[in-house]
N, C-alpha and C. Protein backbone atom coordinates (compact mmCIF):
# COMPACT_ATOMS: atom_id res chain seq x y z
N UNK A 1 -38.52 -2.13 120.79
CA UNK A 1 -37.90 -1.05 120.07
C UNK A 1 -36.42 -0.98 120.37
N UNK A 2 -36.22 -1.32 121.85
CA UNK A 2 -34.63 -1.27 122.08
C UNK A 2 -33.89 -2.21 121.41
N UNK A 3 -34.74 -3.76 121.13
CA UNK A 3 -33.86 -4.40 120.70
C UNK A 3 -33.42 -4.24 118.84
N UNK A 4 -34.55 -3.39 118.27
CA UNK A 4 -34.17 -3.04 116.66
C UNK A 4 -32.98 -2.42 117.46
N UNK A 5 -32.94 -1.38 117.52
CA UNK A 5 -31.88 0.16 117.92
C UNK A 5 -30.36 -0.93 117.85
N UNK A 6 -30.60 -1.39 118.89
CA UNK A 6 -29.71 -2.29 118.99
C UNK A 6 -28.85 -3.37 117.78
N UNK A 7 -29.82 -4.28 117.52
CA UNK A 7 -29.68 -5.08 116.48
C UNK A 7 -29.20 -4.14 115.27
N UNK A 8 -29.58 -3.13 114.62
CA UNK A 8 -29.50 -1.68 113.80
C UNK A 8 -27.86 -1.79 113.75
N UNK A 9 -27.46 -1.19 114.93
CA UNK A 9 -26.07 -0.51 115.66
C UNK A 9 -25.14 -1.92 115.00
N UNK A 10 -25.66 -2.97 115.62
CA UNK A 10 -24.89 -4.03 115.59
C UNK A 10 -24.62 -4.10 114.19
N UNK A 11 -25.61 -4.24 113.26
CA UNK A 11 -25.46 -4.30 111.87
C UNK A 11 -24.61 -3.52 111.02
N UNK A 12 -24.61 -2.11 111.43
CA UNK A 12 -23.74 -0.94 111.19
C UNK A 12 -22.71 -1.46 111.69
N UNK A 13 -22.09 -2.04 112.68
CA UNK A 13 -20.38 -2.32 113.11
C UNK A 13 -20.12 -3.28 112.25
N UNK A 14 -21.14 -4.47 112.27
CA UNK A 14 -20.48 -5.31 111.33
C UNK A 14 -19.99 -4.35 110.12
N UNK A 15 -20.93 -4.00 109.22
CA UNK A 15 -20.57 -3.37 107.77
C UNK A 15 -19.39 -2.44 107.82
N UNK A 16 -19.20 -1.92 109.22
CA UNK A 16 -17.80 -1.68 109.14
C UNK A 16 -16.38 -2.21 109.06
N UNK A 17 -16.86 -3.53 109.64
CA UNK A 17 -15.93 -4.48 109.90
C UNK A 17 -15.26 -5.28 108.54
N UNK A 18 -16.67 -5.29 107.53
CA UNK A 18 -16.88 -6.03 106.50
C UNK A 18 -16.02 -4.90 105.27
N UNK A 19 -15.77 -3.76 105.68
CA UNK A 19 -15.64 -3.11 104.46
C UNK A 19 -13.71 -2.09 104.89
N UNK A 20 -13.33 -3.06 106.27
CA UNK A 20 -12.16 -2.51 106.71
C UNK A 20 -11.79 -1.29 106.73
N UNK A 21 -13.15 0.20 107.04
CA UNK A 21 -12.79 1.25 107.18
C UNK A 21 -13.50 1.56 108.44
N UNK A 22 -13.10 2.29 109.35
CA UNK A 22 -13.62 3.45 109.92
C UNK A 22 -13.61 4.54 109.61
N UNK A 23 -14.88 4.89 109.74
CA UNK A 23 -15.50 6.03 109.30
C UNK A 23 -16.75 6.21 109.37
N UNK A 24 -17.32 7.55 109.79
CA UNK A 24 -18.81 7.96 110.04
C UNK A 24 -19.61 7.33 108.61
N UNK A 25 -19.02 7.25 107.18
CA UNK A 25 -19.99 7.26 106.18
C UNK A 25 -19.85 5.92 105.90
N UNK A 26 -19.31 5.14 106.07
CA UNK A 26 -19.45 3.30 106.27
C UNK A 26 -20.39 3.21 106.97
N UNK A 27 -20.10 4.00 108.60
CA UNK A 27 -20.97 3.32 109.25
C UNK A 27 -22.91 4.06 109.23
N UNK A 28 -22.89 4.94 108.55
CA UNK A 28 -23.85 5.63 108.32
C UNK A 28 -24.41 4.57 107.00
N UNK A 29 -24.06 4.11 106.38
CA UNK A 29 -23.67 3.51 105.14
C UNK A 29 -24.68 2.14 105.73
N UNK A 30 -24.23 1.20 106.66
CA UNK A 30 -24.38 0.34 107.45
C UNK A 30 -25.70 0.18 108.15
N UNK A 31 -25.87 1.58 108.88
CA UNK A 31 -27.09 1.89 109.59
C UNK A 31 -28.12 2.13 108.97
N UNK A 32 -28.11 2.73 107.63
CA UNK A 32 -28.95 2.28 106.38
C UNK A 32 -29.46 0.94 105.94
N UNK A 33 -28.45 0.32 105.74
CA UNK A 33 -28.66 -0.84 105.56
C UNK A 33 -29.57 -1.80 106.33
N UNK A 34 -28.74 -1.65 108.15
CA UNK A 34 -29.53 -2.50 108.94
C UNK A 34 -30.87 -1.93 108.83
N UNK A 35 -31.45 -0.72 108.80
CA UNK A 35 -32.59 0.02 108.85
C UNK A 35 -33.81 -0.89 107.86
N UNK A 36 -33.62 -0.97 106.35
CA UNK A 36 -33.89 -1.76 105.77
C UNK A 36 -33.83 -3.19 106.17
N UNK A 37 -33.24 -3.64 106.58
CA UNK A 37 -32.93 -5.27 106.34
C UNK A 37 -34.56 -5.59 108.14
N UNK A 38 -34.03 -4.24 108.89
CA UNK A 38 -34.87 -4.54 109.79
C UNK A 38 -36.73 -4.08 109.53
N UNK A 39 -36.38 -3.11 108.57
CA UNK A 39 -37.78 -3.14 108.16
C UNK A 39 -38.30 -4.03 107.49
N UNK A 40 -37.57 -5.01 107.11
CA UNK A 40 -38.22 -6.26 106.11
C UNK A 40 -38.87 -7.09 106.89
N UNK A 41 -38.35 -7.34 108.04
CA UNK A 41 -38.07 -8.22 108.77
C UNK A 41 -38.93 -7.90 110.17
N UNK A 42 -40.09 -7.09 110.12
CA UNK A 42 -40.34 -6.02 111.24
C UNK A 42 -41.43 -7.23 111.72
N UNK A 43 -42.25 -7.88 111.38
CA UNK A 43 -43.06 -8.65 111.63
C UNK A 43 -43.17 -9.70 112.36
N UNK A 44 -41.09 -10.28 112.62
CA UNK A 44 -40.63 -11.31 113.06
C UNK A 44 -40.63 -10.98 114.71
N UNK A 45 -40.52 -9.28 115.11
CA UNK A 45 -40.43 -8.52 115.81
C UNK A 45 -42.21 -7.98 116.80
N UNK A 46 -41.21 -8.37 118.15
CA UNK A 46 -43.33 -8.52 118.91
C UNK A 46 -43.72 -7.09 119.25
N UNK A 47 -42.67 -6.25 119.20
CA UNK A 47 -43.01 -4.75 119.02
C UNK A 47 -43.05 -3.90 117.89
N UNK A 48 -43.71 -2.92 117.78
CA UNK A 48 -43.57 -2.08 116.77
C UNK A 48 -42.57 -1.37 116.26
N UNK A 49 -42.19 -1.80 114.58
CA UNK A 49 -40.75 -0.92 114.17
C UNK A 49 -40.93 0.41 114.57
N UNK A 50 -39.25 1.08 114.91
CA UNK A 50 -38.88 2.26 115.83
C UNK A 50 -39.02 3.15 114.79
N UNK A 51 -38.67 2.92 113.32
CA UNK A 51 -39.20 3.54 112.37
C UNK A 51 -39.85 4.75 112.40
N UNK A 52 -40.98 4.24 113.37
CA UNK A 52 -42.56 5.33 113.14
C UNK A 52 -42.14 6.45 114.32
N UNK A 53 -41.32 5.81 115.74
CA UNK A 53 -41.29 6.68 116.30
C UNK A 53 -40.62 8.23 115.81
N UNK A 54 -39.55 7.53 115.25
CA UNK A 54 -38.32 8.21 114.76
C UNK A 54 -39.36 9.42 113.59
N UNK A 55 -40.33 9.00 112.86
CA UNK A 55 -40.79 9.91 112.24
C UNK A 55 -41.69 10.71 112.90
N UNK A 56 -42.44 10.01 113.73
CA UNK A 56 -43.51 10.94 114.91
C UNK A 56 -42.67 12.03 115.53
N UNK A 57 -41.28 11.70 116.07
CA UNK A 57 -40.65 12.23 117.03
C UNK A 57 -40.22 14.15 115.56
N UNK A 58 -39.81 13.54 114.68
CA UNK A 58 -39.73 14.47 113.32
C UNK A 58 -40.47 15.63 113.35
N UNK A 59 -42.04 14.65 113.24
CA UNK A 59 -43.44 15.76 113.23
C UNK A 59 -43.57 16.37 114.17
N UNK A 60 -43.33 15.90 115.67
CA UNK A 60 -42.83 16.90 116.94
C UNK A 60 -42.06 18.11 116.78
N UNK A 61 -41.20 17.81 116.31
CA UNK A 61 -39.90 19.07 116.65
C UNK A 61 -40.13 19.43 114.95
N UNK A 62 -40.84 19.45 114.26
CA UNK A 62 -41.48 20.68 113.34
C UNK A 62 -42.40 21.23 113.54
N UNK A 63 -43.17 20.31 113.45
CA UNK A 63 -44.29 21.09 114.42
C UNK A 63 -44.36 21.92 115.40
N UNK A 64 -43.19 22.16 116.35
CA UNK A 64 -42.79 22.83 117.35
C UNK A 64 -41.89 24.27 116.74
N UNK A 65 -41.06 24.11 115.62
CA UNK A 65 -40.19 25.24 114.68
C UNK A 65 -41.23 26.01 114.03
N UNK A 66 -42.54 25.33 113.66
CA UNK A 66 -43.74 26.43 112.98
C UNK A 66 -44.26 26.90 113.87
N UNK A 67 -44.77 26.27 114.86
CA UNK A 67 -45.45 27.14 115.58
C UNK A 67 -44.43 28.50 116.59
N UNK A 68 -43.21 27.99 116.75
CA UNK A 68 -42.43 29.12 117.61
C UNK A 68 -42.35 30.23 116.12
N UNK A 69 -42.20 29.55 114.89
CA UNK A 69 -42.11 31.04 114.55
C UNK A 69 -43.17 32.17 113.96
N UNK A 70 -44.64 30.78 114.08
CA UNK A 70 -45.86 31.69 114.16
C UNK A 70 -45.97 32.48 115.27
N UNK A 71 -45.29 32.31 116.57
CA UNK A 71 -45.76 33.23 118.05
C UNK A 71 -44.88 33.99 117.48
N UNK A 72 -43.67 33.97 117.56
CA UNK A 72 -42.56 34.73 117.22
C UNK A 72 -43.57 36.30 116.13
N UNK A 73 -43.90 36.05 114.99
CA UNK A 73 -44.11 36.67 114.14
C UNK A 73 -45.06 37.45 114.60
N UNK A 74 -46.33 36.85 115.43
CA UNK A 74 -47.33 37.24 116.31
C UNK A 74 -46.75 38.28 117.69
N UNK A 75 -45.51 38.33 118.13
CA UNK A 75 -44.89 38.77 119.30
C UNK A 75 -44.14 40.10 118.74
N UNK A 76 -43.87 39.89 117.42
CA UNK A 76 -42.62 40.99 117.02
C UNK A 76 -44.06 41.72 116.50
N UNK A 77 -45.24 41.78 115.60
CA UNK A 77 -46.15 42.22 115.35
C UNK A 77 -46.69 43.21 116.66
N UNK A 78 -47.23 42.68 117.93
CA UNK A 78 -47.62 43.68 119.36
C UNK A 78 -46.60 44.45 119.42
N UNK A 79 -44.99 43.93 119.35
CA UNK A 79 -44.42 45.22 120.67
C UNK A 79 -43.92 45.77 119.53
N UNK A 80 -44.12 46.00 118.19
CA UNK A 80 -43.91 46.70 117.07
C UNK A 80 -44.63 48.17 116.70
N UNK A 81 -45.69 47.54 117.36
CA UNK A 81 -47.13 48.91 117.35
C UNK A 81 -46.70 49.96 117.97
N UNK A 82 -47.09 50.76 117.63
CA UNK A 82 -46.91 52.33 118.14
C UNK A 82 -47.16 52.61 119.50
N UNK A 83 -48.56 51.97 119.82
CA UNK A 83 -48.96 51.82 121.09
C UNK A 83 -49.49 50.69 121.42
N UNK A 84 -49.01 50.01 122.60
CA UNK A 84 -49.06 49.06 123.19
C UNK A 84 -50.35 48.50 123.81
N UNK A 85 -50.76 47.70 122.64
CA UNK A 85 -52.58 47.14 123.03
C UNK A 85 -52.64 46.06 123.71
N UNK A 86 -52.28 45.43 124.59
CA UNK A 86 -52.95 44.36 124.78
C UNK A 86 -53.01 44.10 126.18
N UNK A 87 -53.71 43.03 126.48
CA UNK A 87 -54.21 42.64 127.82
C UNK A 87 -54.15 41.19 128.35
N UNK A 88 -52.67 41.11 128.95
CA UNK A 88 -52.47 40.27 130.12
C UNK A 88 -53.58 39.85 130.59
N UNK A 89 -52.89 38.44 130.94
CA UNK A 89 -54.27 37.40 131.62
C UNK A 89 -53.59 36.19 131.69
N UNK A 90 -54.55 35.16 132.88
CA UNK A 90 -54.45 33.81 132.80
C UNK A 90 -55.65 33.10 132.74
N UNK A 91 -55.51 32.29 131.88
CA UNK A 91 -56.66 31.49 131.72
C UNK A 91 -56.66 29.58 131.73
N UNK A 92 -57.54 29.08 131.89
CA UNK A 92 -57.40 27.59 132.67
C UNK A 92 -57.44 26.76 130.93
N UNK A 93 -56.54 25.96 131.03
CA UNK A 93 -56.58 24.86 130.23
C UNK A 93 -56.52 23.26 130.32
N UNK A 94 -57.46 22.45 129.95
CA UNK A 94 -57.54 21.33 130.32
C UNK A 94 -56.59 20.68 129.32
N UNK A 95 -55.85 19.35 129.81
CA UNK A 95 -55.34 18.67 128.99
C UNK A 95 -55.48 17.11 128.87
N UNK A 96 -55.22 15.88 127.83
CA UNK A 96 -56.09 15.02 128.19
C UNK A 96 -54.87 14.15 128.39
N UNK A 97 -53.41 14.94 128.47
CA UNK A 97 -52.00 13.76 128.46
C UNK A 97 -52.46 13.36 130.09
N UNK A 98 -51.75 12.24 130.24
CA UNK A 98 -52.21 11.28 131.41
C UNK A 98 -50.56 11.74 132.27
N UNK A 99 -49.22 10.96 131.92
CA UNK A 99 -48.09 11.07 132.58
C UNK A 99 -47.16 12.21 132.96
N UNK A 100 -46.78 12.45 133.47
CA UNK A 100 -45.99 13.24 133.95
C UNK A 100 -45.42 13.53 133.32
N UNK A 101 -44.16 12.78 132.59
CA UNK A 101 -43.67 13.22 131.37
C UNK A 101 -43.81 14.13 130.25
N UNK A 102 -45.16 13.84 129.83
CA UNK A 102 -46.37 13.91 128.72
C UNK A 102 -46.70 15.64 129.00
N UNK A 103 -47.14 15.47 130.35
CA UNK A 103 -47.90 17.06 130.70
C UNK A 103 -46.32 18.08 130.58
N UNK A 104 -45.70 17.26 131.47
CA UNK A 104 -43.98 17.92 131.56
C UNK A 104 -43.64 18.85 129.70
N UNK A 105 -43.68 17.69 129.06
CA UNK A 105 -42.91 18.21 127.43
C UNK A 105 -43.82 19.15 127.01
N UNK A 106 -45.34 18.79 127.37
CA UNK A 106 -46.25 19.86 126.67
C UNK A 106 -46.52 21.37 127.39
N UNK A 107 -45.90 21.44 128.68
CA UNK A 107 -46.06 22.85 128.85
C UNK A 107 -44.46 23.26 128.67
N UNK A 108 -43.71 22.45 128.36
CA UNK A 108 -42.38 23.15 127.90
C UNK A 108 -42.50 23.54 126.61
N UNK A 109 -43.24 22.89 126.00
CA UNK A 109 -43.45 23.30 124.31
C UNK A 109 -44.26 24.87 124.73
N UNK A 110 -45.43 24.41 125.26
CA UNK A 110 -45.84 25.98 125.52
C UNK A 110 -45.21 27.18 125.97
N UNK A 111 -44.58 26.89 126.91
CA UNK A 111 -43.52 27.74 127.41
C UNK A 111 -42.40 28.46 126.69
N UNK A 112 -42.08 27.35 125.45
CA UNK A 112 -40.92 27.89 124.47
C UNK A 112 -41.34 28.90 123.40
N UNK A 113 -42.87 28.61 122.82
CA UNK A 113 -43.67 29.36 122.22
C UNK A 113 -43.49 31.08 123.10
N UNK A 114 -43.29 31.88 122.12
CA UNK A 114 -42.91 33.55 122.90
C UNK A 114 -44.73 33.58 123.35
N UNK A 115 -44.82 34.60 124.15
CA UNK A 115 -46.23 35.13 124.61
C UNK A 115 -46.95 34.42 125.59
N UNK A 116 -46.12 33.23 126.24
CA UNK A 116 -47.11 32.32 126.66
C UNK A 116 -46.40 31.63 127.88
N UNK A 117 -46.98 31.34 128.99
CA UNK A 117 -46.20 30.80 130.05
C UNK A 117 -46.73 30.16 130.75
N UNK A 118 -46.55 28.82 130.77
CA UNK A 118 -47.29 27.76 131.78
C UNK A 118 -46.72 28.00 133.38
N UNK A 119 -48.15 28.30 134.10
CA UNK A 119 -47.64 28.99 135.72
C UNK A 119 -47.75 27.99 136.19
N UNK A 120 -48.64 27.22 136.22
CA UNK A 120 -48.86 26.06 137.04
C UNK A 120 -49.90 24.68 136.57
N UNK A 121 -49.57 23.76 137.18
CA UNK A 121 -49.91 22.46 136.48
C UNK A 121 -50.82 21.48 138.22
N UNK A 122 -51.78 20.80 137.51
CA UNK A 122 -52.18 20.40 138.13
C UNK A 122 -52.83 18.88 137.90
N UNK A 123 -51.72 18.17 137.81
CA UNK A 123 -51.77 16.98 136.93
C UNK A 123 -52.73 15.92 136.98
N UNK A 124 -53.25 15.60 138.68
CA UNK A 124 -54.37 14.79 138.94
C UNK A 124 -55.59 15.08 138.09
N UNK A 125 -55.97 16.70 137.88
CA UNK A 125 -57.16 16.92 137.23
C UNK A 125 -56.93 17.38 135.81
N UNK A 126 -55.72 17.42 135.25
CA UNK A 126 -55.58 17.74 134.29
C UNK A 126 -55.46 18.95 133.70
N UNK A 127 -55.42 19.88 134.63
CA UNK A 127 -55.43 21.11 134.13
C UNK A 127 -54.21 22.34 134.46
N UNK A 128 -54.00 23.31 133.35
CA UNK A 128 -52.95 24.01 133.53
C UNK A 128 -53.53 25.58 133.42
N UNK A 129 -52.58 26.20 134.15
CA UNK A 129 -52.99 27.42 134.29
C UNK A 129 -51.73 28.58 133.30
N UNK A 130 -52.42 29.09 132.36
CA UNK A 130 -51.46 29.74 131.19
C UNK A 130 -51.45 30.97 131.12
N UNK A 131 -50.04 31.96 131.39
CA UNK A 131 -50.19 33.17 131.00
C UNK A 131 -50.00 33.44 129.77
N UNK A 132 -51.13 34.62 128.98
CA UNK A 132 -50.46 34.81 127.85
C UNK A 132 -50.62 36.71 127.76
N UNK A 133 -50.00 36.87 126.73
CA UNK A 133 -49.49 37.99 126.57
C UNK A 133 -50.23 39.10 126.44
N UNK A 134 -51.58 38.45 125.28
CA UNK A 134 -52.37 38.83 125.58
C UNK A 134 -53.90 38.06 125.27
N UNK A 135 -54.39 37.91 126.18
CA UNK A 135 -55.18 36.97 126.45
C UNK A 135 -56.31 36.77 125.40
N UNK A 136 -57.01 37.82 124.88
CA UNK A 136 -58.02 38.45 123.78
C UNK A 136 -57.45 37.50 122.15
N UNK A 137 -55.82 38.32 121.82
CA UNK A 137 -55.49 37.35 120.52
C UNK A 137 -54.62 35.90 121.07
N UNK A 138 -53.96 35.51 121.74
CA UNK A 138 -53.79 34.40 121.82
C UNK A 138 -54.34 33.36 122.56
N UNK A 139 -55.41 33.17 123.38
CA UNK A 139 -56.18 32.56 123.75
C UNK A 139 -56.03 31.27 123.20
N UNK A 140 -57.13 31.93 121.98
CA UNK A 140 -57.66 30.36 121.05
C UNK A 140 -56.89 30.20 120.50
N UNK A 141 -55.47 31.02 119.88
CA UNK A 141 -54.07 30.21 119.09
C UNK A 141 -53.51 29.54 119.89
N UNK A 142 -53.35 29.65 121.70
CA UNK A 142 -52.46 28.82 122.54
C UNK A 142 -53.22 27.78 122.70
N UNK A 143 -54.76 27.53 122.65
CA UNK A 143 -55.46 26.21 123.04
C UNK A 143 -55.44 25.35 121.81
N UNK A 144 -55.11 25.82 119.98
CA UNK A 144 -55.51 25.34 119.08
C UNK A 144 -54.04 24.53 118.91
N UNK A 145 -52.64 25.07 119.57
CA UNK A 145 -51.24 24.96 119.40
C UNK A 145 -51.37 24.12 120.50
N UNK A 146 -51.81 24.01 121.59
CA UNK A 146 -51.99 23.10 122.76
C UNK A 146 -52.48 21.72 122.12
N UNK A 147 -53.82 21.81 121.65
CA UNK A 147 -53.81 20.69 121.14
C UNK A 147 -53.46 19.81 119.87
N UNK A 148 -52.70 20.77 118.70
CA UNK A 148 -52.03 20.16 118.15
C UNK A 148 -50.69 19.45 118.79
N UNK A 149 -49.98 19.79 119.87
CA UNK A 149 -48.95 19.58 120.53
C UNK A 149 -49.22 18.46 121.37
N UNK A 150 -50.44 18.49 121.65
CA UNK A 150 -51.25 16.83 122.62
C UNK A 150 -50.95 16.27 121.26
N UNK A 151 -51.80 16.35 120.61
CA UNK A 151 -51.87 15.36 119.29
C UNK A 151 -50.31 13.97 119.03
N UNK A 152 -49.13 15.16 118.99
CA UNK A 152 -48.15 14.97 118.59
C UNK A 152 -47.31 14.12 119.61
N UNK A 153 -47.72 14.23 120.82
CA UNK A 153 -47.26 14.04 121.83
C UNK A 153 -47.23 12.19 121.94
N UNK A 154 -48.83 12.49 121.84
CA UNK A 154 -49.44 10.73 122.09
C UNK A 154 -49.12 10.26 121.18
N UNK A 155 -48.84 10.56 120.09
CA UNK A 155 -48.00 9.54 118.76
C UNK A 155 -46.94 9.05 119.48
N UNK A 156 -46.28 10.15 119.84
CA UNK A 156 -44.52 9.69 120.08
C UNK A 156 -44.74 8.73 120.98
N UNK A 157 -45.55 8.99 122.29
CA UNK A 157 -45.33 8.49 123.13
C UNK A 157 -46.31 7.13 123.33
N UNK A 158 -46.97 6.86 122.94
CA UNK A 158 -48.03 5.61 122.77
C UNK A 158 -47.44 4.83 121.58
């Protein structure tokens, strides 16, 4: 994958070179180009075009803008009420990411989500310990957002 990125970049300088301007939209212009010329060509290549990451990585960080502004909407909804219903708690969640990394991004995703706070991680067995706001309605939305967020994860990263 490093060496497309690379080869890509390279292709983009040439087309700058080739067209005697500097400038972001030559070379944007360029990086198009190599993008194509390297997707044609992806087969010649013993790794998988970066292509897919670049779109996995996409479905991540949207996937991550819907769901913050489903908690969001869910968060301004409780402390909106007249009187204040709900019931604090932590509850155990298993996860099936393997690396450090992996567990790392996915309780930061959780964490960024309002209502919800990864206390502690326990990576050998897989499991995390989650506060949420209130335990009764977000429960099964933080485990259903948990594992869409695994989902998304192992694309990028596999």
């Amino acid at each position: 994958m490093t060496t497309q990125i690379l080869l890509n970049l390279l292709i983009a300088f040439v087309w700058m070179l080739l067209n005697e301007s500097w400038n972001i939209v030559i070379f944007g212009m360029g990086y198009a180009i190599g993008f194509f010329i390297i997707l044609s060509m992806r087969r010649f290549f013993p790794e998988p075009f970066y292509g897919r990451k670049i779109i996995f990585i996409f479905k991540l960080f949207s996937l991550f803008i819907i769901e913050l502004l489903k908690s969001c909407v869910v968060v301004i909804r409780q402390v909106t009420r007249p009187k204040l219903n709900i019931q604090p708690g932590i509850f155990r969640s298993e996860t099936v990411l393997k690396s450090d990394f992996e567990i790392t991004l996915l309780s930061t995703l959780l964490t960024l989500t309002p209502g919800s706070v990864v206390m502690e991680i326990d990576p050998e067995a897989g499991v995390m310990f989650i506060h949420a706001m209130d335990v009764t309605e977000f429960r099964n939305s933080i485990t259903k957002t948990k594992r869409k967020f695994e989902k998304a994860i192992i694309e990028v990263m596999r």
